[in-house]
C-alpha atoms as a PDB file:
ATOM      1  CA  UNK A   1      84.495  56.128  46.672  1.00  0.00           C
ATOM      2  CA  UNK A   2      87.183  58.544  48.137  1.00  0.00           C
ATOM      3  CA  UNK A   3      89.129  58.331  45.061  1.00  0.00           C
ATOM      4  CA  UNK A   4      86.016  59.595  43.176  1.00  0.00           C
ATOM      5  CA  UNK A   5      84.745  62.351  46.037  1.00  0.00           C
ATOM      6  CA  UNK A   6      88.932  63.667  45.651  1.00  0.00           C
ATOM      7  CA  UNK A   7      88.748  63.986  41.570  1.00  0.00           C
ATOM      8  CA  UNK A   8      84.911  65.488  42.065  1.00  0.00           C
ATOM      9  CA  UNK A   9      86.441  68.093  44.593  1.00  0.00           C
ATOM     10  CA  UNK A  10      89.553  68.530  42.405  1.00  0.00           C
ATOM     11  CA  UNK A  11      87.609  69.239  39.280  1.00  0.00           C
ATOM     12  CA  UNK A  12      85.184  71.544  40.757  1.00  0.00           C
ATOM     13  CA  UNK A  13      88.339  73.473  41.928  1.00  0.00           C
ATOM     14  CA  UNK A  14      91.006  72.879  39.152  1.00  0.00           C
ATOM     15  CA  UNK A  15      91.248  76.854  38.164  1.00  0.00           C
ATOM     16  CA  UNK A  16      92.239  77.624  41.785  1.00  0.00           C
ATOM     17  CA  UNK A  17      94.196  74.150  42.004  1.00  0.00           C
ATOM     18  CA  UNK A  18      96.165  75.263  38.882  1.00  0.00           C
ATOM     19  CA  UNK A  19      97.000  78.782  39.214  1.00  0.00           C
ATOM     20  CA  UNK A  20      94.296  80.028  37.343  1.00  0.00           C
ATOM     21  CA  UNK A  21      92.875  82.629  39.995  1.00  0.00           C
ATOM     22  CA  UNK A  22      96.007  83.317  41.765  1.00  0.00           C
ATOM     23  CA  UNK A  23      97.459  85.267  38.277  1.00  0.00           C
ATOM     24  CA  UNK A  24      94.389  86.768  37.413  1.00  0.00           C
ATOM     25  CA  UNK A  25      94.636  90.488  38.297  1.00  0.00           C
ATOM     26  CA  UNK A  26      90.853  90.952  37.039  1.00  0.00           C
ATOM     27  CA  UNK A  27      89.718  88.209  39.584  1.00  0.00           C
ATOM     28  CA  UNK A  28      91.642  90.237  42.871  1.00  0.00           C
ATOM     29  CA  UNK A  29      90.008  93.246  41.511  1.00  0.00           C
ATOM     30  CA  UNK A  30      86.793  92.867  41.100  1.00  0.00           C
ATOM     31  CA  UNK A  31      85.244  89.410  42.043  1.00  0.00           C
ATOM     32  CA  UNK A  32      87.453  88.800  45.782  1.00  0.00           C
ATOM     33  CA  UNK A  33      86.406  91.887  47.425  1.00  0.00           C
ATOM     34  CA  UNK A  34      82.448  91.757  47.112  1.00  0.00           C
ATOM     35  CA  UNK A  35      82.930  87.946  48.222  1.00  0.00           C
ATOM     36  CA  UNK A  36      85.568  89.355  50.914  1.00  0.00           C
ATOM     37  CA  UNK A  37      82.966  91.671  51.939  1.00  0.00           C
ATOM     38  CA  UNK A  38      79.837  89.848  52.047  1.00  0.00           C
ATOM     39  CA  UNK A  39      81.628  86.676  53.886  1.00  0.00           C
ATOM     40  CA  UNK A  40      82.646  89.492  56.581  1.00  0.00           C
ATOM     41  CA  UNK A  41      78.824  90.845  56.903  1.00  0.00           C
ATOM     42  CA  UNK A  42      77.968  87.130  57.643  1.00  0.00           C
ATOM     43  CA  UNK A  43      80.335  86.433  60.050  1.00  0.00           C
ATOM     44  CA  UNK A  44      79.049  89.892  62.035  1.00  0.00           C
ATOM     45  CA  UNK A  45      75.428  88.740  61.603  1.00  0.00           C
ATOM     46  CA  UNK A  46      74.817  91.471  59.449  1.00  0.00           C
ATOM     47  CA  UNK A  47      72.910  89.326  56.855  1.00  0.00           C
END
């Protein structure tokens, strides 16, 4: 059962887990800061 929850987790997070997001310039510019900002606004109760 933990064997299967660990490859479930993996595969849901293999592009991260890889490198995928870490080289992709595109990604850092244009999809992390709206998530950047809104996890911020929910953190201040803003949402």
């Amino acid at each position: 059962m933990a064997l299967l929850l660990v490859l479930v987790v993996a595969g849901a997070n293999a592009r991260v887990l890889f490198g995928g997001t870490w080289d992709d310039v595109r990604y850092h510019a244009t999809i992390a800061p709206p998530r950047l900002a809104a996890a911020q606004s929910m953190q201040a109760g803003s949402l």
